[in-house]
PDB file of N, CA and C in Angstrom:
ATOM      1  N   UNK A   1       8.590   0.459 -43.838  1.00  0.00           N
ATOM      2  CA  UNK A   1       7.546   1.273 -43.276  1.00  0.00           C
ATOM      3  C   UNK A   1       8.054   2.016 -42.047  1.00  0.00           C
ATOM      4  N   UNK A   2       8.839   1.540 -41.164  1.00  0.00           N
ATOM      5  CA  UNK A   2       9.321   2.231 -40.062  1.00  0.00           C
ATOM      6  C   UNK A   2      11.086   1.642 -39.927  1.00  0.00           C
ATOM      7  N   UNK A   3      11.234   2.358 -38.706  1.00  0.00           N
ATOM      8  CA  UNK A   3      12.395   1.473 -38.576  1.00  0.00           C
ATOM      9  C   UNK A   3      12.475   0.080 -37.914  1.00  0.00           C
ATOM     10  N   UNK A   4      13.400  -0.357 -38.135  1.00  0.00           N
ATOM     11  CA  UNK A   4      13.849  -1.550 -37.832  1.00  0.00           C
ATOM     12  C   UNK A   4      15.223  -2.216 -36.799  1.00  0.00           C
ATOM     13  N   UNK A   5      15.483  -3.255 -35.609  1.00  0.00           N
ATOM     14  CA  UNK A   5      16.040  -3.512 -35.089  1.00  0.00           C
ATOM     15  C   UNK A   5      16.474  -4.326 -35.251  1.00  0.00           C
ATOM     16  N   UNK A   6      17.831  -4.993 -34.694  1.00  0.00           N
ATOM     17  CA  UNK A   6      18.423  -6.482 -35.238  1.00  0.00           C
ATOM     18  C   UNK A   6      18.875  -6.704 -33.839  1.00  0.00           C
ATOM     19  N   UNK A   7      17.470  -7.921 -33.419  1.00  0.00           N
ATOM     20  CA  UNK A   7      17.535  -8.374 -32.039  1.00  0.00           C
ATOM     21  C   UNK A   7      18.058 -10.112 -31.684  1.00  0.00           C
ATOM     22  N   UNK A   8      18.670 -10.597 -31.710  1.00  0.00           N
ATOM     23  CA  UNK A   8      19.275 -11.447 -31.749  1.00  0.00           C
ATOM     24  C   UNK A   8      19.283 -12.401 -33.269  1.00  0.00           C
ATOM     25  N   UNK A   9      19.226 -11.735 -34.087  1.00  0.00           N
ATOM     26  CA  UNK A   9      19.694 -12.082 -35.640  1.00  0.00           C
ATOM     27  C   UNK A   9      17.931 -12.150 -36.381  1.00  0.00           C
ATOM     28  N   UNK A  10      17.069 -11.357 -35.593  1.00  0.00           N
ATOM     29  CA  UNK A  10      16.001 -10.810 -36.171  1.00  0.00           C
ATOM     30  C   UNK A  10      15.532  -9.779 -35.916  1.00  0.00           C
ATOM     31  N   UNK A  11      14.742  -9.172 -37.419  1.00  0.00           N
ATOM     32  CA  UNK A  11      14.419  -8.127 -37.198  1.00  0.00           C
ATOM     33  C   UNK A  11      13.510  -7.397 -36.733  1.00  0.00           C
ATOM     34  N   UNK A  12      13.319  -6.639 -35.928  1.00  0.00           N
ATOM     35  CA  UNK A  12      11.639  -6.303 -35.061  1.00  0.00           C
ATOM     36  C   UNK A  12      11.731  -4.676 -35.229  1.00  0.00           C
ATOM     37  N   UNK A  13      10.605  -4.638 -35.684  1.00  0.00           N
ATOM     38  CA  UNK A  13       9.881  -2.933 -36.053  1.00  0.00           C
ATOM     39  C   UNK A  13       9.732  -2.367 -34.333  1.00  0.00           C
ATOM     40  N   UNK A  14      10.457  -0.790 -34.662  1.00  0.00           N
ATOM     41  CA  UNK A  14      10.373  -0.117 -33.634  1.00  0.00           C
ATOM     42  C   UNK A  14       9.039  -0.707 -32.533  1.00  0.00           C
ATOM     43  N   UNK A  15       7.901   0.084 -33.661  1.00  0.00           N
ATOM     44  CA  UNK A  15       6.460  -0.263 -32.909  1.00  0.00           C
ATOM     45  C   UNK A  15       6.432  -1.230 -32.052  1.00  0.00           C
ATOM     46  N   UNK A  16       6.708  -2.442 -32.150  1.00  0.00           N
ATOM     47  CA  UNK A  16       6.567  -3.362 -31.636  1.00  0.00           C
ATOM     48  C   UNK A  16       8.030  -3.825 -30.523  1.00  0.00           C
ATOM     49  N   UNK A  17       8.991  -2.861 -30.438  1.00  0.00           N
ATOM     50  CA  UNK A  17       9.640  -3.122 -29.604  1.00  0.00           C
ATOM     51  C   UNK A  17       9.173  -1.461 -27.933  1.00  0.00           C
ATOM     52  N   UNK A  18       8.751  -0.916 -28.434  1.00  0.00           N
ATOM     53  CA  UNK A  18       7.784   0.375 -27.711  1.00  0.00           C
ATOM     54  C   UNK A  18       6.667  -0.394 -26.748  1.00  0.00           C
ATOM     55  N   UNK A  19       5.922  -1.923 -27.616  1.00  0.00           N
ATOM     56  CA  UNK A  19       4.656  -1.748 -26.821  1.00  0.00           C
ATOM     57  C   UNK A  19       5.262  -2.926 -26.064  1.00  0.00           C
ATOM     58  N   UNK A  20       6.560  -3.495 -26.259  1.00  0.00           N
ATOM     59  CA  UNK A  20       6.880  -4.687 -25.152  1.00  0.00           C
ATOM     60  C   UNK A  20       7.477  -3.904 -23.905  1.00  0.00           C
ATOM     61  N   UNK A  21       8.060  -3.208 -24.334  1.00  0.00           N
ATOM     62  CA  UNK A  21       8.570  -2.213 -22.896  1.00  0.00           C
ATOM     63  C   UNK A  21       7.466  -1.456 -22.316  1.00  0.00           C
ATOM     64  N   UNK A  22       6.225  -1.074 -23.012  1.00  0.00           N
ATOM     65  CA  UNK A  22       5.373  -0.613 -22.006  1.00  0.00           C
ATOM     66  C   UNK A  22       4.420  -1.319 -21.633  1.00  0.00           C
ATOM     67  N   UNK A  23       4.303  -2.613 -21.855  1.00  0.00           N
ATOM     68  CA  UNK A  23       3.558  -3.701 -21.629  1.00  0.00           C
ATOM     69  C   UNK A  23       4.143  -4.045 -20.374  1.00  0.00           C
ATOM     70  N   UNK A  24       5.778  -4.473 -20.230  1.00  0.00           N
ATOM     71  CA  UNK A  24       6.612  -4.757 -19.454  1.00  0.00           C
ATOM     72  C   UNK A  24       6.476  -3.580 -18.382  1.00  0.00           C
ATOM     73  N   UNK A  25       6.331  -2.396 -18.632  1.00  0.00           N
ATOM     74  CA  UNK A  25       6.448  -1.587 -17.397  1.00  0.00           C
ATOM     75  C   UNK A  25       5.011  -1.493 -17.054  1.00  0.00           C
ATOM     76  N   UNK A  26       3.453  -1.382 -16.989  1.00  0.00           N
ATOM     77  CA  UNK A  26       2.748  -1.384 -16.637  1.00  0.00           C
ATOM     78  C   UNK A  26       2.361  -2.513 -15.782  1.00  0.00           C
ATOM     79  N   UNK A  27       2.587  -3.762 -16.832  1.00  0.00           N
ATOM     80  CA  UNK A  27       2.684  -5.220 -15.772  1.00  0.00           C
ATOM     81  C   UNK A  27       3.059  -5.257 -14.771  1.00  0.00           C
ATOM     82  N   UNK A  28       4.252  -4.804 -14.534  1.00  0.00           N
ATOM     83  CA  UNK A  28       5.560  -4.686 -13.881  1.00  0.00           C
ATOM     84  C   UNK A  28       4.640  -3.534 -12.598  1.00  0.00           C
ATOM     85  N   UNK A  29       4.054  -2.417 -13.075  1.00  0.00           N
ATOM     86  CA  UNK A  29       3.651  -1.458 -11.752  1.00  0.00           C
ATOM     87  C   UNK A  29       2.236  -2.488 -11.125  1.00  0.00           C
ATOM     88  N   UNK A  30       1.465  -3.152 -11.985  1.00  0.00           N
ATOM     89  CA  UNK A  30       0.399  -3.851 -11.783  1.00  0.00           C
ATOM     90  C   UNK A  30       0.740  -4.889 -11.065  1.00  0.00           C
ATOM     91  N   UNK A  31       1.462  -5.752 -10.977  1.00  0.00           N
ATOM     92  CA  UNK A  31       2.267  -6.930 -10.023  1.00  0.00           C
ATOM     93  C   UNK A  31       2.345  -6.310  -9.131  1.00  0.00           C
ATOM     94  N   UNK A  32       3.148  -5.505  -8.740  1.00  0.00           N
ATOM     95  CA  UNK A  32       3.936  -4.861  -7.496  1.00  0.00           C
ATOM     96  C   UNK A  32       3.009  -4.479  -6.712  1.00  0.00           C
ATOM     97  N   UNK A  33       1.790  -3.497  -7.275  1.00  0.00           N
ATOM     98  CA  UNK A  33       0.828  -3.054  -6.439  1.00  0.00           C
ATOM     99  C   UNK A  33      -0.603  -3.930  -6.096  1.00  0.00           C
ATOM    100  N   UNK A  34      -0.313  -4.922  -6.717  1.00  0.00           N
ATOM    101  CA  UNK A  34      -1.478  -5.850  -5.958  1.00  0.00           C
ATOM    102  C   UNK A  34      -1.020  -6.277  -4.771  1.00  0.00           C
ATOM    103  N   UNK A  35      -1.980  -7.475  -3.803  1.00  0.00           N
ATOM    104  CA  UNK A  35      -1.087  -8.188  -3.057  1.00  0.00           C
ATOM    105  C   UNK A  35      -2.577  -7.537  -1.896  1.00  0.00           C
ATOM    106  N   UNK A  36      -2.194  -8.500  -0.578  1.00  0.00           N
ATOM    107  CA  UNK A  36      -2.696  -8.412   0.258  1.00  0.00           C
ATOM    108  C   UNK A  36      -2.609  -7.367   1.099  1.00  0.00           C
ATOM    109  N   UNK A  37      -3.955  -6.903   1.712  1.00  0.00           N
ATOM    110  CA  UNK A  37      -3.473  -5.517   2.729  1.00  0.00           C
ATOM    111  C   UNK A  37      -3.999  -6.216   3.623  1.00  0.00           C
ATOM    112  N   UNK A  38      -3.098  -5.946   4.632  1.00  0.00           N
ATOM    113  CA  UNK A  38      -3.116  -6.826   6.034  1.00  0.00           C
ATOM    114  C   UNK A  38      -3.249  -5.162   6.798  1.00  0.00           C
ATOM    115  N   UNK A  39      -4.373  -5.713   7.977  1.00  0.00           N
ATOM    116  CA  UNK A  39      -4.453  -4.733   8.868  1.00  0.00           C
ATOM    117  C   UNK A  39      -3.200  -4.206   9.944  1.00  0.00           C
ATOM    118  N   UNK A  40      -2.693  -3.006  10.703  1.00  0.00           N
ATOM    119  CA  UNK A  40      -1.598  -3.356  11.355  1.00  0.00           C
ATOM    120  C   UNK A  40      -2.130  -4.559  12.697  1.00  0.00           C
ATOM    121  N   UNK A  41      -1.096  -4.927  13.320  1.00  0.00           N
ATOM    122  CA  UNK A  41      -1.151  -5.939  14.191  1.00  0.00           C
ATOM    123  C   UNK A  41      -1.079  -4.887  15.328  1.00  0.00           C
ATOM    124  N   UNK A  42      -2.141  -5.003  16.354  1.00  0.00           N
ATOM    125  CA  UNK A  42      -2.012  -4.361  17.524  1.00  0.00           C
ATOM    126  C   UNK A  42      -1.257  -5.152  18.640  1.00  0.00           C
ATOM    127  N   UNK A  43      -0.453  -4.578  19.539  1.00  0.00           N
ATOM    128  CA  UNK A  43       0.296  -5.198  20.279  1.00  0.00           C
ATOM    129  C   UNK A  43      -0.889  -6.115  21.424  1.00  0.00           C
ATOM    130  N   UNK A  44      -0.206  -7.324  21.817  1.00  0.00           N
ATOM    131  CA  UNK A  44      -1.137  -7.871  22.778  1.00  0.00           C
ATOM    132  C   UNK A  44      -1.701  -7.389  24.289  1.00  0.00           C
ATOM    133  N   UNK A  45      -2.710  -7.260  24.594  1.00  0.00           N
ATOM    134  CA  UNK A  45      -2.795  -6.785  26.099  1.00  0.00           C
ATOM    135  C   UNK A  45      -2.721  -7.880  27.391  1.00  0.00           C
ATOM    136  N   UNK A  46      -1.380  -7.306  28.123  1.00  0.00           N
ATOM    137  CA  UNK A  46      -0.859  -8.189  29.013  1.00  0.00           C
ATOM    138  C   UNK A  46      -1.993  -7.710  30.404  1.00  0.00           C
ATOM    139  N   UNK A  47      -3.035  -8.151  30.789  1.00  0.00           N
ATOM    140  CA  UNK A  47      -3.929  -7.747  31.820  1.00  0.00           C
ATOM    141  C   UNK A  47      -4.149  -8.809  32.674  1.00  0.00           C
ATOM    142  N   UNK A  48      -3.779  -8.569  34.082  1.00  0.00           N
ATOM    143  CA  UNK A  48      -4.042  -9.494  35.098  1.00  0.00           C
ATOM    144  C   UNK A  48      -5.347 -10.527  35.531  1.00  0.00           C
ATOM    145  N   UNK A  49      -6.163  -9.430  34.637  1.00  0.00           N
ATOM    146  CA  UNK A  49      -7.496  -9.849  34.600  1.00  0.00           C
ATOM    147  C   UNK A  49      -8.751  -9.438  33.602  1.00  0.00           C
ATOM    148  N   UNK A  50      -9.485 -10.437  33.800  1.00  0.00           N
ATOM    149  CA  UNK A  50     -10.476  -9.966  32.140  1.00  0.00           C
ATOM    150  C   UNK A  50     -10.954  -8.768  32.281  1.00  0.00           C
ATOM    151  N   UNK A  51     -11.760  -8.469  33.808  1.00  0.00           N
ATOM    152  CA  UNK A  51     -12.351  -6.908  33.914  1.00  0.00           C
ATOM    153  C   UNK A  51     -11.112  -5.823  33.529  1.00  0.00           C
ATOM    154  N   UNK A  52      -9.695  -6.018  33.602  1.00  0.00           N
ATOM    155  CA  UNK A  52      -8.914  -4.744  33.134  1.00  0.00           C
ATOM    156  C   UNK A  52      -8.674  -4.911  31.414  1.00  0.00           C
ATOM    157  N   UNK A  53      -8.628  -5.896  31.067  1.00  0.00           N
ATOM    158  CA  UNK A  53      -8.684  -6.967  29.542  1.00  0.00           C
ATOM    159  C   UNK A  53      -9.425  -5.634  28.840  1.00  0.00           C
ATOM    160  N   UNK A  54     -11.123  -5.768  29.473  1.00  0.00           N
ATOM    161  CA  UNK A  54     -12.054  -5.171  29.177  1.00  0.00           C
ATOM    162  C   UNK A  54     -11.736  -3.355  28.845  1.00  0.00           C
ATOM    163  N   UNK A  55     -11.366  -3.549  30.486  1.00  0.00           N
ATOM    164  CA  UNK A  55     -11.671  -1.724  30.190  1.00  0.00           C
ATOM    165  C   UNK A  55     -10.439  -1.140  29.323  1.00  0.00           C
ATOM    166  N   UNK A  56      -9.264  -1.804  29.132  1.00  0.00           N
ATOM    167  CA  UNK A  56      -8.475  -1.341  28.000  1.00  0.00           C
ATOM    168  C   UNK A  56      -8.881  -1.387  27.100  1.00  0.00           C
ATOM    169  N   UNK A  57      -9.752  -2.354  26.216  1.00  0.00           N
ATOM    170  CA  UNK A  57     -10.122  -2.447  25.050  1.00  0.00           C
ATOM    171  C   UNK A  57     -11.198  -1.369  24.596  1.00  0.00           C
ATOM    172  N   UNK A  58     -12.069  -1.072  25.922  1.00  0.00           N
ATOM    173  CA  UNK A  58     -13.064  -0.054  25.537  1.00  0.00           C
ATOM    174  C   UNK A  58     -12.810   1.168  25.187  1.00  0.00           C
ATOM    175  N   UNK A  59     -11.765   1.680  26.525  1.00  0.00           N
ATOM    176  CA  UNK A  59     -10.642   2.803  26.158  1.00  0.00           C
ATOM    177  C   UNK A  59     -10.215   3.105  24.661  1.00  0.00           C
ATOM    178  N   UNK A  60      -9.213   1.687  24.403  1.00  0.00           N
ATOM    179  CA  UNK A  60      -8.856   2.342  23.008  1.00  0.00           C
ATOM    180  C   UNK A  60     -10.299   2.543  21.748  1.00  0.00           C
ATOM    181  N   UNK A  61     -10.863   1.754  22.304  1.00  0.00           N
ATOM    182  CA  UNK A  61     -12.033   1.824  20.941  1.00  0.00           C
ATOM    183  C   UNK A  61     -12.452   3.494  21.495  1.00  0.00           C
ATOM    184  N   UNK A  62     -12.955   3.861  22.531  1.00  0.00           N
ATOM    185  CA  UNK A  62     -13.046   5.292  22.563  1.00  0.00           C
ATOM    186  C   UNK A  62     -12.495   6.146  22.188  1.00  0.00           C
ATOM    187  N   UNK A  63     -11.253   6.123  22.003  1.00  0.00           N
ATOM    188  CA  UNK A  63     -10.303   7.107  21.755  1.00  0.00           C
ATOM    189  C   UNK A  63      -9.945   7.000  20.611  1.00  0.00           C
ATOM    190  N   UNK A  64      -9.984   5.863  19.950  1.00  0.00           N
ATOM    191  CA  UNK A  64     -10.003   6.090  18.477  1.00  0.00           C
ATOM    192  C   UNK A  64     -11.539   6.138  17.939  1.00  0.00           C
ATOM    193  N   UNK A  65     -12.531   6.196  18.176  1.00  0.00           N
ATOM    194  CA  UNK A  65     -13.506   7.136  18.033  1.00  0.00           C
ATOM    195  C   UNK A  65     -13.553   8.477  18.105  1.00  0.00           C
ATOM    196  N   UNK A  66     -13.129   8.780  18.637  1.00  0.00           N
ATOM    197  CA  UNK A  66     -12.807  10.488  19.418  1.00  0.00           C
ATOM    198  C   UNK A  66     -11.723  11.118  18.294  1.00  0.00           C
ATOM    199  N   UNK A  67     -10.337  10.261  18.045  1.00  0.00           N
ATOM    200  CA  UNK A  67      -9.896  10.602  17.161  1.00  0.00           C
ATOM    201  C   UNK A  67     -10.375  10.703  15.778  1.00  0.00           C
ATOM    202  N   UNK A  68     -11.469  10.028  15.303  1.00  0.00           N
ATOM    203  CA  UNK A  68     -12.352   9.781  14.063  1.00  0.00           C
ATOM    204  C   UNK A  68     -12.957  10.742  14.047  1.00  0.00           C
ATOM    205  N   UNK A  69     -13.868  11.597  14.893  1.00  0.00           N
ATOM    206  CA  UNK A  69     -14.486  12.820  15.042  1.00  0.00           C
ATOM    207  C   UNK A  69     -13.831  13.951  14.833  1.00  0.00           C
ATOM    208  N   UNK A  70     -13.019  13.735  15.655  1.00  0.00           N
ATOM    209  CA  UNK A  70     -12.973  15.556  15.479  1.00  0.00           C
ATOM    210  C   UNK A  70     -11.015  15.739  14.839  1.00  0.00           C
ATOM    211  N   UNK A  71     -11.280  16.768  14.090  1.00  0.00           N
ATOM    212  CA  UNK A  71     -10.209  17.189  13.122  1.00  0.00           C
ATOM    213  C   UNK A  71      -8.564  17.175  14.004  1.00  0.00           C
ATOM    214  N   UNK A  72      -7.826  17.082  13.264  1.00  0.00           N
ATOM    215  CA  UNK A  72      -6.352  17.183  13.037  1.00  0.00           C
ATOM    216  C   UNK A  72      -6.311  18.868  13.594  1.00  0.00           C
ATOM    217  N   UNK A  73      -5.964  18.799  14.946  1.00  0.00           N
ATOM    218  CA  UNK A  73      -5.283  20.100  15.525  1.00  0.00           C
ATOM    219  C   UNK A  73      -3.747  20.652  15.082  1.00  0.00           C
ATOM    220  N   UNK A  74      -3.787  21.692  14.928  1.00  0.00           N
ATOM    221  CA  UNK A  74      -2.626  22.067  14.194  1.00  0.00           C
ATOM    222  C   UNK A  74      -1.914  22.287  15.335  1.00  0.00           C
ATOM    223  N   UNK A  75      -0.709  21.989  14.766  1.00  0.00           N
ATOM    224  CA  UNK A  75       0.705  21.672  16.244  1.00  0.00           C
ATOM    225  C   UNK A  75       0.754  23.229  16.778  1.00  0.00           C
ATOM    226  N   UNK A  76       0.789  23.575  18.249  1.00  0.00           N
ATOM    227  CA  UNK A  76       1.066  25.011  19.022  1.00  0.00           C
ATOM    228  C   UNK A  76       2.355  25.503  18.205  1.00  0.00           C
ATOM    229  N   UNK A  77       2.126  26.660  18.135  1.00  0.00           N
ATOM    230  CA  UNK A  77       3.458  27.980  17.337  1.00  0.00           C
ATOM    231  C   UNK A  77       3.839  27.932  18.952  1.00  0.00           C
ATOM    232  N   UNK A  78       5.629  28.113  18.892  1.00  0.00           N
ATOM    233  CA  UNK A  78       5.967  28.475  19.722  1.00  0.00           C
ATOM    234  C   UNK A  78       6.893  30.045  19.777  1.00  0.00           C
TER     235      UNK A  78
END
């Protein structure tokens, strides 16, 4: 009916040697791309004291708010 292979002293129809290699390569992209997404790790804040602790933390939460708002400025032509 189709062709035929002689894979270690048996014989296996094309068809069925096609859907192990793309079985094998989809698996294969499906493994790889699962997996855990870990947030990045922000560096620690070294602050003498909790009130500066504080106002750094508020800072960055502001400013990456601020960055969330408003659009991607295109770099100055020089």
């Amino acid at each position: 009916m189709g062709q035929y292979y002689n894979l270690f002293g048996q014989k296996v129809a094309s068809q069925y040697l096609a859907m192990g290699v793309l079985g094998s390569l989809f698996g294969g992209v499906y493994l790889a791309s699962g997996g855990s997404s870990k947030t990045p790790a922000t560096p620690p804040i070294n602050a003498s004291s909790s009130d500066e602790a504080d106002f750094i933390k508020k800072f960055l939460e502001t400013s990456e708010s601020a960055e969330k708002q408003a659009p991607a400025a295109a770099p100055a032509k020089h």
